[in-house]
PDB file of N, CA and C in Angstrom:
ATOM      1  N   UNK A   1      32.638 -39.006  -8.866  1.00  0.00           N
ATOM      2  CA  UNK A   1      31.699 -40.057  -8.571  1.00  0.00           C
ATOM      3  C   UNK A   1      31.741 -40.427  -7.091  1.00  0.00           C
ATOM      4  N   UNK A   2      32.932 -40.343  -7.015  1.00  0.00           N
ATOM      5  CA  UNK A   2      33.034 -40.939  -4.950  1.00  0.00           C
ATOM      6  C   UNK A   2      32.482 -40.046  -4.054  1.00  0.00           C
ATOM      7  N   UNK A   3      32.962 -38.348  -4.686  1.00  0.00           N
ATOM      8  CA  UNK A   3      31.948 -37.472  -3.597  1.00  0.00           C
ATOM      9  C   UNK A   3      30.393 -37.594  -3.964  1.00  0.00           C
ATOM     10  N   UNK A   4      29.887 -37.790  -5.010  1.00  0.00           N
ATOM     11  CA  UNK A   4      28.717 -38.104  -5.146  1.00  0.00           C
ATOM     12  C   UNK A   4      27.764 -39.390  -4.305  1.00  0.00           C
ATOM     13  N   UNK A   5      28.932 -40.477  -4.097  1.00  0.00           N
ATOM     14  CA  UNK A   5      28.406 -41.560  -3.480  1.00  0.00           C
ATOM     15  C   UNK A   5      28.544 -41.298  -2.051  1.00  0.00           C
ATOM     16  N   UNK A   6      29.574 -40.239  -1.687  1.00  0.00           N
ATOM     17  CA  UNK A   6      29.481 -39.712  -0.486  1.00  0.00           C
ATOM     18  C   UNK A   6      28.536 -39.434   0.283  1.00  0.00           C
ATOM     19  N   UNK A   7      27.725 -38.215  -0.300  1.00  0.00           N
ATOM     20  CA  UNK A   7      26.758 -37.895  -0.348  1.00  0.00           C
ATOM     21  C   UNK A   7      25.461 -38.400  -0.070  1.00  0.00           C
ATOM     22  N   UNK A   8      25.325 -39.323  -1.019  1.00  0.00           N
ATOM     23  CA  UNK A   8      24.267 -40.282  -0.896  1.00  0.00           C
ATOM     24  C   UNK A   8      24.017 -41.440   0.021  1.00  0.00           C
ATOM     25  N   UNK A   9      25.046 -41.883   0.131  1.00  0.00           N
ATOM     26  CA  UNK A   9      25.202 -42.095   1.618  1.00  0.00           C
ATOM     27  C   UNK A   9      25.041 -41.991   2.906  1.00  0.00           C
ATOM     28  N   UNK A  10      25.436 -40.856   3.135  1.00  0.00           N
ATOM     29  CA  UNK A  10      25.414 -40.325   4.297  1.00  0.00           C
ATOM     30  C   UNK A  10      23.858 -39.740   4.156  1.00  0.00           C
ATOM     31  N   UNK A  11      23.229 -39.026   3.162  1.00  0.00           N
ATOM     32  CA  UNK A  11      21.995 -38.795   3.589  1.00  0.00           C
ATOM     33  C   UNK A  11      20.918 -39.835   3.937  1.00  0.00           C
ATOM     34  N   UNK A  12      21.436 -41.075   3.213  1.00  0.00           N
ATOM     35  CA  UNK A  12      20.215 -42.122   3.542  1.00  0.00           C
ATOM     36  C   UNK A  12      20.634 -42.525   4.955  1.00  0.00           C
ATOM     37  N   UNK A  13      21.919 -42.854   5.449  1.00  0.00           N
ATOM     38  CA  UNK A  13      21.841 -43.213   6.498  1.00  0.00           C
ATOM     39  C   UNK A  13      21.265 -41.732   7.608  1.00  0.00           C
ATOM     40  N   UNK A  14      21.159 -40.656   7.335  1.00  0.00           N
ATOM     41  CA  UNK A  14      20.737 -39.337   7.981  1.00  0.00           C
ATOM     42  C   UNK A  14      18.713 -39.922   8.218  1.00  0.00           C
ATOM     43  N   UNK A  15      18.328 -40.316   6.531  1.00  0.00           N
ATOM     44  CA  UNK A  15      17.030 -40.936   6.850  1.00  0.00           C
ATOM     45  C   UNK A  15      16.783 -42.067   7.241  1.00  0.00           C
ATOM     46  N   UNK A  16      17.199 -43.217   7.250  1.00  0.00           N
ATOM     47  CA  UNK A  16      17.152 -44.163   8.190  1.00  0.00           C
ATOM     48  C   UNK A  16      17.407 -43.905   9.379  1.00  0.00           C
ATOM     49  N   UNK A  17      18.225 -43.316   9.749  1.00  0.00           N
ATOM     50  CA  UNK A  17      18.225 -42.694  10.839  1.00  0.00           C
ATOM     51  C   UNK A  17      16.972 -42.424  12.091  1.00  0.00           C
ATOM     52  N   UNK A  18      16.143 -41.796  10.933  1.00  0.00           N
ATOM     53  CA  UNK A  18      15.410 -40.585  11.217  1.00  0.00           C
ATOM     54  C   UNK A  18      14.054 -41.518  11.464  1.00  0.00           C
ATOM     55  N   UNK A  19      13.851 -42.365  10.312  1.00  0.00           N
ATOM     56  CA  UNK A  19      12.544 -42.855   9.616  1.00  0.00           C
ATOM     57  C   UNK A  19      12.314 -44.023  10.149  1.00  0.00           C
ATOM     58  N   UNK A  20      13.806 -45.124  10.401  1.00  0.00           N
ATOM     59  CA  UNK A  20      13.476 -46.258  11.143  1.00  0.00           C
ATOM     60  C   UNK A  20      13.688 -46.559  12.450  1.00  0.00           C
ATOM     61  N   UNK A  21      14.613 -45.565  12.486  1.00  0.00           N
ATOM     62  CA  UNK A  21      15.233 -46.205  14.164  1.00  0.00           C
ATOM     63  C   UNK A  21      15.187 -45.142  15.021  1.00  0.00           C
ATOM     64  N   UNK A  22      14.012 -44.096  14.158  1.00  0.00           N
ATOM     65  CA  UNK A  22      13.315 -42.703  15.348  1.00  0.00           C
ATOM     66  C   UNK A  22      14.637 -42.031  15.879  1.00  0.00           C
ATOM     67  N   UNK A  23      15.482 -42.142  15.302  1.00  0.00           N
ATOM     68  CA  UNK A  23      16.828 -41.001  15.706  1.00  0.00           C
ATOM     69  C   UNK A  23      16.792 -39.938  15.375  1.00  0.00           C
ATOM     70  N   UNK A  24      17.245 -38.780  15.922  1.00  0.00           N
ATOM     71  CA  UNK A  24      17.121 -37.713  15.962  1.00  0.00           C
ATOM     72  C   UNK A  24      15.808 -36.595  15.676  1.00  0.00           C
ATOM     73  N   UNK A  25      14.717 -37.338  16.324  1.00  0.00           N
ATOM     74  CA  UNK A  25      13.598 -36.870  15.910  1.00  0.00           C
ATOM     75  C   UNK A  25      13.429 -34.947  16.452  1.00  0.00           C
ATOM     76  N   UNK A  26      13.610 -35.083  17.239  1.00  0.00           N
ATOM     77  CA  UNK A  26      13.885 -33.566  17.790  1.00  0.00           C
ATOM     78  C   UNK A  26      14.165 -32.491  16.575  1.00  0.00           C
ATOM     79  N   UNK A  27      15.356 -32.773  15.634  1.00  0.00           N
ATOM     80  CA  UNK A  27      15.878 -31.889  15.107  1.00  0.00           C
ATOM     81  C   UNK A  27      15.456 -32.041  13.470  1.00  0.00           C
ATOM     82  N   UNK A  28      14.563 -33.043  13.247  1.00  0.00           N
ATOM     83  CA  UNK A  28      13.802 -33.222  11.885  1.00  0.00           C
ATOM     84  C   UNK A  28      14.388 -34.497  10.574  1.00  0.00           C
ATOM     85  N   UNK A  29      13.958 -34.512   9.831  1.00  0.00           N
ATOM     86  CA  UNK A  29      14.215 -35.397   9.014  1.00  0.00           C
ATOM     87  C   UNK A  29      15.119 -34.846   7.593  1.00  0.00           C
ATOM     88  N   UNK A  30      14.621 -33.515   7.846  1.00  0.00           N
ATOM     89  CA  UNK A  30      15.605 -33.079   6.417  1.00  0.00           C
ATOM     90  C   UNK A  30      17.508 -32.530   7.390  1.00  0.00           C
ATOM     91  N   UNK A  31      17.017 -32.138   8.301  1.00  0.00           N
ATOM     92  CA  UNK A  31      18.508 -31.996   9.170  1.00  0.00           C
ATOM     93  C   UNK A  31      19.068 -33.020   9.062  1.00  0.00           C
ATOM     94  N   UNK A  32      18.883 -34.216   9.588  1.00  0.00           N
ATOM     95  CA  UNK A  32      19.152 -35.597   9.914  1.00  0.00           C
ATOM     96  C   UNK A  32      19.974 -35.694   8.364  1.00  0.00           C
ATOM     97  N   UNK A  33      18.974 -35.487   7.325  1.00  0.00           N
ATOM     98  CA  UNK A  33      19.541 -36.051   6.156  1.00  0.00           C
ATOM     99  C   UNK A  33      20.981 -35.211   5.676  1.00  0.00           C
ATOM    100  N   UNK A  34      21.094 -33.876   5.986  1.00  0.00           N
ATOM    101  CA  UNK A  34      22.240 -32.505   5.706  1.00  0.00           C
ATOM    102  C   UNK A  34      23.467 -33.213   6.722  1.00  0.00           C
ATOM    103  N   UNK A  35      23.211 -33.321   8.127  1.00  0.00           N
ATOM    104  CA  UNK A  35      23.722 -33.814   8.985  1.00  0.00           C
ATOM    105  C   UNK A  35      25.026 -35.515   7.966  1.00  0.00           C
ATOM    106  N   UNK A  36      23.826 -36.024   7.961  1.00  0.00           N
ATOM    107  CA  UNK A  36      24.375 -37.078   7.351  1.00  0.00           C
ATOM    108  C   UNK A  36      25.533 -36.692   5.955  1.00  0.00           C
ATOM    109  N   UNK A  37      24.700 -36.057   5.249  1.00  0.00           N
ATOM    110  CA  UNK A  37      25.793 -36.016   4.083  1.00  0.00           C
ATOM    111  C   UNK A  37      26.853 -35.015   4.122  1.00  0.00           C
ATOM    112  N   UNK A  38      26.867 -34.094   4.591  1.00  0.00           N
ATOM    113  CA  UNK A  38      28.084 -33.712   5.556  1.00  0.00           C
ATOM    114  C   UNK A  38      28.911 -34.357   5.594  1.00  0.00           C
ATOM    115  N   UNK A  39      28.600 -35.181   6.678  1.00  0.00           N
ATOM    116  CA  UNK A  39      29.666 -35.867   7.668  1.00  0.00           C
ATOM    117  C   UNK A  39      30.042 -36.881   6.144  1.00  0.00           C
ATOM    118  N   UNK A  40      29.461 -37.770   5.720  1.00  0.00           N
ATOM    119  CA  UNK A  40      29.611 -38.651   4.829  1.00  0.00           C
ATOM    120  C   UNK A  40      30.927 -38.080   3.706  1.00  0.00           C
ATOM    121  N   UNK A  41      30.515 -36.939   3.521  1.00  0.00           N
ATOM    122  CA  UNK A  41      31.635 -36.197   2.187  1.00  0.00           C
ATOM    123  C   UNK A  41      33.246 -35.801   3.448  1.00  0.00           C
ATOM    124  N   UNK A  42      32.832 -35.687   4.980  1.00  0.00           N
ATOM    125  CA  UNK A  42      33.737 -34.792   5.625  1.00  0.00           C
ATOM    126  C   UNK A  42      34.705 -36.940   5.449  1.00  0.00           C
ATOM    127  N   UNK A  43      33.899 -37.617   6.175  1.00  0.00           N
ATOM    128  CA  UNK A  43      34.562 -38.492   5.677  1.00  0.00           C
ATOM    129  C   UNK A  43      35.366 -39.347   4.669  1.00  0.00           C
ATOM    130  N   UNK A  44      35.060 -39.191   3.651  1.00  0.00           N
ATOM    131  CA  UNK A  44      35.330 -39.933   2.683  1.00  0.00           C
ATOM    132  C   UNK A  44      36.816 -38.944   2.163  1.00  0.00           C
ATOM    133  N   UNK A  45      36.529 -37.402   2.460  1.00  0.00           N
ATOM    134  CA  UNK A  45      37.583 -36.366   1.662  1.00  0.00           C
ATOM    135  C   UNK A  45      38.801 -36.359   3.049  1.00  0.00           C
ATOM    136  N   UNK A  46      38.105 -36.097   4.500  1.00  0.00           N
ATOM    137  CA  UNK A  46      39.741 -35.983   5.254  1.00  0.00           C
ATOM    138  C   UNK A  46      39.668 -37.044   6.067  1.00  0.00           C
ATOM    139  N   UNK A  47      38.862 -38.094   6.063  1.00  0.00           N
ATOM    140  CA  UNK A  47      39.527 -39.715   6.821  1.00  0.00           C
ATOM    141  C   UNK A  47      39.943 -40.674   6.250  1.00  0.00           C
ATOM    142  N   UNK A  48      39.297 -40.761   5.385  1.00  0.00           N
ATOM    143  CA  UNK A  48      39.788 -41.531   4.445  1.00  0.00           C
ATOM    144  C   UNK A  48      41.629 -41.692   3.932  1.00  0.00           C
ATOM    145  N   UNK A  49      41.716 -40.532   3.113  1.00  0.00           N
ATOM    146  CA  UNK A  49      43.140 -40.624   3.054  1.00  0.00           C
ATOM    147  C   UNK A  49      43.922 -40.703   4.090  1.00  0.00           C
ATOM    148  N   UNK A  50      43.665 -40.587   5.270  1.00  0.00           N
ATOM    149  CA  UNK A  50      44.882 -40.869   6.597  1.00  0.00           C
ATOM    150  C   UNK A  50      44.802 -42.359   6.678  1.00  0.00           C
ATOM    151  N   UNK A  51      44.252 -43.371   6.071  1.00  0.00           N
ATOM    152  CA  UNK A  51      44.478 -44.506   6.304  1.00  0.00           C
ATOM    153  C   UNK A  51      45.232 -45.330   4.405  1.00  0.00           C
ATOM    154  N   UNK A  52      46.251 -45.874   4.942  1.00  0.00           N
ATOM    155  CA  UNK A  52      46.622 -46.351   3.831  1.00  0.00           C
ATOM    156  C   UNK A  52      45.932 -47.014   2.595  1.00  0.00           C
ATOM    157  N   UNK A  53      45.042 -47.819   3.233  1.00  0.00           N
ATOM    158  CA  UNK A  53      44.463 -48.569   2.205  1.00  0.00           C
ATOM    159  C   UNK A  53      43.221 -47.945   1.439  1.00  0.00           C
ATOM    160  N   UNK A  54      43.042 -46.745   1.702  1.00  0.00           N
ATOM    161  CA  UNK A  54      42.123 -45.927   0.768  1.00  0.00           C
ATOM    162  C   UNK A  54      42.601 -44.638   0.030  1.00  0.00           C
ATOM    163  N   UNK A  55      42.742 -45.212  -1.294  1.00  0.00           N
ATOM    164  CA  UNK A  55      43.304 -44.713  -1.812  1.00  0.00           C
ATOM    165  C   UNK A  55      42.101 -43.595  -3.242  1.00  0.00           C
ATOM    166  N   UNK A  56      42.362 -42.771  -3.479  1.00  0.00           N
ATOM    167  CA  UNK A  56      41.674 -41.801  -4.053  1.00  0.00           C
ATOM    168  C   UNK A  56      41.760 -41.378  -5.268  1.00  0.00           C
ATOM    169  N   UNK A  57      41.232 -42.021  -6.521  1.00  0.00           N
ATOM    170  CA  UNK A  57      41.305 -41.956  -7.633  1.00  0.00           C
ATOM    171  C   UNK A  57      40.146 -40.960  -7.999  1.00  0.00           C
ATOM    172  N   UNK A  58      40.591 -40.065  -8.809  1.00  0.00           N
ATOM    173  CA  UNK A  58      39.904 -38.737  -9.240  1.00  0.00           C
ATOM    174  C   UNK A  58      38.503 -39.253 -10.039  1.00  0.00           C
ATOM    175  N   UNK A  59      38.534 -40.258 -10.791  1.00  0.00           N
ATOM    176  CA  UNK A  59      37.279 -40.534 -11.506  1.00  0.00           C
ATOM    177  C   UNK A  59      36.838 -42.196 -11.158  1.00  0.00           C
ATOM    178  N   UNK A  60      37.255 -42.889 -10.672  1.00  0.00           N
ATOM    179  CA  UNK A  60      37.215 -43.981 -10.181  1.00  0.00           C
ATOM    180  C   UNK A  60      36.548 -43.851  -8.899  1.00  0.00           C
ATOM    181  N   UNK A  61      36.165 -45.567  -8.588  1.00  0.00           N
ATOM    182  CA  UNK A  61      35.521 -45.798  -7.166  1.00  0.00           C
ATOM    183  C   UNK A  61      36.410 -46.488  -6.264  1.00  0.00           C
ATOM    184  N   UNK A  62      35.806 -45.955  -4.733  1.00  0.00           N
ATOM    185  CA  UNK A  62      36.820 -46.147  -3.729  1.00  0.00           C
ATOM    186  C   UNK A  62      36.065 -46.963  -3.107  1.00  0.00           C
ATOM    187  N   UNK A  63      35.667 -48.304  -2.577  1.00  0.00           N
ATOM    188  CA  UNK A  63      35.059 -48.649  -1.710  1.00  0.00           C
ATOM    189  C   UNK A  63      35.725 -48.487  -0.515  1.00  0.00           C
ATOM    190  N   UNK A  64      36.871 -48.390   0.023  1.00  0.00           N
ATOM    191  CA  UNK A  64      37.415 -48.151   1.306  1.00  0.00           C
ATOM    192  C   UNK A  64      37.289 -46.876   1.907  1.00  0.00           C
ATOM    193  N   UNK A  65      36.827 -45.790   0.664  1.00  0.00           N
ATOM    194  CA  UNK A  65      36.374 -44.356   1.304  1.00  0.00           C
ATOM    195  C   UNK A  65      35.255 -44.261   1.410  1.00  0.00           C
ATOM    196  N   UNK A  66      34.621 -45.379   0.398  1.00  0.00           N
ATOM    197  CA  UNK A  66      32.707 -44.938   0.733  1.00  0.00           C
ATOM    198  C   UNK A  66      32.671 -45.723   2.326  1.00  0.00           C
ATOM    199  N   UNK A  67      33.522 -46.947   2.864  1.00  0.00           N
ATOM    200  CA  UNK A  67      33.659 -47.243   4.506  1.00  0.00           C
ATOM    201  C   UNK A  67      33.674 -46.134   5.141  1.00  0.00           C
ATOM    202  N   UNK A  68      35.118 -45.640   4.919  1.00  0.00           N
ATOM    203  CA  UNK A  68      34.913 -44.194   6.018  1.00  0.00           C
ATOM    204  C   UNK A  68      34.104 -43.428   6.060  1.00  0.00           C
ATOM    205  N   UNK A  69      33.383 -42.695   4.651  1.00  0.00           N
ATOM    206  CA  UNK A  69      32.573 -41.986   4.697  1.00  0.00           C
ATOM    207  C   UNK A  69      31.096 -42.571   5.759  1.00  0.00           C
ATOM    208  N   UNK A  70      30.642 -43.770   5.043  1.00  0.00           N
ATOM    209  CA  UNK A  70      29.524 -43.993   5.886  1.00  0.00           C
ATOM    210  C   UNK A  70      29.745 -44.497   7.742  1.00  0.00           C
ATOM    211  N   UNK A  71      31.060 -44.083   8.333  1.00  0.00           N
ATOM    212  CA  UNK A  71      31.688 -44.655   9.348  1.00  0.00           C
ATOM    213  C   UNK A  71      31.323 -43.287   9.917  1.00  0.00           C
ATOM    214  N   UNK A  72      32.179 -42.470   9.109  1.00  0.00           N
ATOM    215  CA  UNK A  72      32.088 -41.116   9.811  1.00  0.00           C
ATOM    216  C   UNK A  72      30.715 -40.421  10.059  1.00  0.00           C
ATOM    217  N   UNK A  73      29.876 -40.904   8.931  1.00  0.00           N
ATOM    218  CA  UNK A  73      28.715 -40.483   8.873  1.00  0.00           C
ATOM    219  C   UNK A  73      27.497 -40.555   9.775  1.00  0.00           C
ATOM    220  N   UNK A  74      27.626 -42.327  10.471  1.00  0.00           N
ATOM    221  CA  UNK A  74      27.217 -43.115  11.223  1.00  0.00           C
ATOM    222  C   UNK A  74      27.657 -42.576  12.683  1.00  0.00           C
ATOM    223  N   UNK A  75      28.770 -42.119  13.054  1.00  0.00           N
ATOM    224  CA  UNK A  75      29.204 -42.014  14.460  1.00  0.00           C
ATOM    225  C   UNK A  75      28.666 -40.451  14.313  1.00  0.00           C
ATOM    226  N   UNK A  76      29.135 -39.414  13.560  1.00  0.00           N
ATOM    227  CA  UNK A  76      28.573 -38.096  13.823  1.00  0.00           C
ATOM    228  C   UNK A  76      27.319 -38.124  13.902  1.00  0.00           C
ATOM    229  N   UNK A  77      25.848 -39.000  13.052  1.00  0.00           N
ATOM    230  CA  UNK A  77      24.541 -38.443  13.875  1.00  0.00           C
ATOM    231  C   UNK A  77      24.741 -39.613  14.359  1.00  0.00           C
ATOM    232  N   UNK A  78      24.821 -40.389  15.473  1.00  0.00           N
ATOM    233  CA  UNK A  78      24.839 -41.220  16.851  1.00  0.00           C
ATOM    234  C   UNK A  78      25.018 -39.857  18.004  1.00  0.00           C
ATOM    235  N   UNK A  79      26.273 -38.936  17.578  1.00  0.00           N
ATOM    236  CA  UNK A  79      26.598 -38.114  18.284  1.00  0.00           C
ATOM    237  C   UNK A  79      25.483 -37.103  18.786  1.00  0.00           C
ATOM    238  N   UNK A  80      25.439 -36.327  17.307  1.00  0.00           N
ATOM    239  CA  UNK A  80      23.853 -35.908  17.145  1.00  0.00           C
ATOM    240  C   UNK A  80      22.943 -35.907  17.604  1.00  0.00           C
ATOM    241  N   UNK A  81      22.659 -37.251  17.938  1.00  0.00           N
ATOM    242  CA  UNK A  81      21.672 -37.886  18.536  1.00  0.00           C
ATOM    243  C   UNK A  81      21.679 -38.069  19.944  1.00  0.00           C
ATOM    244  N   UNK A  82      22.714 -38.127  20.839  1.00  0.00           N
ATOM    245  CA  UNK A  82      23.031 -38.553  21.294  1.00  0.00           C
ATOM    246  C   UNK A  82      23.352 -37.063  22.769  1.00  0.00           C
ATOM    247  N   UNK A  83      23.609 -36.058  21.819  1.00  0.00           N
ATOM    248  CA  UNK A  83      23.665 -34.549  22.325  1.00  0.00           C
ATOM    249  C   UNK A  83      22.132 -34.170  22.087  1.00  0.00           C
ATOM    250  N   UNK A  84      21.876 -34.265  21.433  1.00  0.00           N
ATOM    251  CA  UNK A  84      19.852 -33.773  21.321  1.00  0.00           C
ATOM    252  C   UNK A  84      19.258 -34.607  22.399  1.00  0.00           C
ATOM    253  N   UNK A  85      19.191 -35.652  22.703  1.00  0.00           N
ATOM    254  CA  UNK A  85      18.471 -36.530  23.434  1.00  0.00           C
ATOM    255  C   UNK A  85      19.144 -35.656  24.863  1.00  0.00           C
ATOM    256  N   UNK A  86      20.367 -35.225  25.243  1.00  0.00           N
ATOM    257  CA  UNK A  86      20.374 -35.077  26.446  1.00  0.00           C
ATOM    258  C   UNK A  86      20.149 -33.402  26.863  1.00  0.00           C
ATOM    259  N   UNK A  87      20.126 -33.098  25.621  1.00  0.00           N
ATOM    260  CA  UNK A  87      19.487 -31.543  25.653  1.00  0.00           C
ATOM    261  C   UNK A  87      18.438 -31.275  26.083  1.00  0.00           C
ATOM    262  N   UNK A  88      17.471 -32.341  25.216  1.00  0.00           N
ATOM    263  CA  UNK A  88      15.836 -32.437  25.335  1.00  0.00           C
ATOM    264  C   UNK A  88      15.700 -33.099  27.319  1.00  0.00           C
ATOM    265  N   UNK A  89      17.084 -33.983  27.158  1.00  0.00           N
ATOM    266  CA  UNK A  89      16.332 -34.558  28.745  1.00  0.00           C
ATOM    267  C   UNK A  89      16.872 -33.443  29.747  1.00  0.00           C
ATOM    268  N   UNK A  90      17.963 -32.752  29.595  1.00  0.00           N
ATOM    269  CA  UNK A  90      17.755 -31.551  31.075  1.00  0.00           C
ATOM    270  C   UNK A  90      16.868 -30.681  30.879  1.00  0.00           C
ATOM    271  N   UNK A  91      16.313 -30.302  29.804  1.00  0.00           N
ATOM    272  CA  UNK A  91      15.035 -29.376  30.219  1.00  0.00           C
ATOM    273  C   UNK A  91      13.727 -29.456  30.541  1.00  0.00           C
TER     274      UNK A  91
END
């Protein structure tokens, strides 16, 4: 269930992203959304556990990993975004 919420996560914030706050328009809206849930699952599975208080129950919910996940999720397309925008501006 937690990698599932992973997931979902990170792709909506990939489309909000995309849809409200015109981020990462360059590289599309379904990227944005892959981008996102990626990072969202990369979070929740190897940042998460390096911090004590998120702890990882196999069929149970984690709200302290769905944090990281959407943390990690959030700073990788900023990054994203952030490397496209200066791609697009030296050429």
């Amino acid at each position: 269930m937690n990698t599932i919420l992973w997931l979902l996560a990170g792709a909506l914030l990939g489309w909000v992203g995309y849809a409200a706050l015109r981020l990462n328009e360059p590289i599309g809206k379904t990227f944005a959304m892959v981008i996102g849930a990626v990072a969202g699952i990369l979070g929740g599975k190897l940042v998460a556990p390096l911090f004590a208080g998120a702890e990882l129950t196999p069929g149970g919910f984690s709200p302290s990993a769905l944090f990281f996940a959407v943390a990690t999720s959030t700073a990788i397309l900023v990054a994203v975004h952030m490397g496209m925008a200066r791609w697009y501006r030296e050429k």
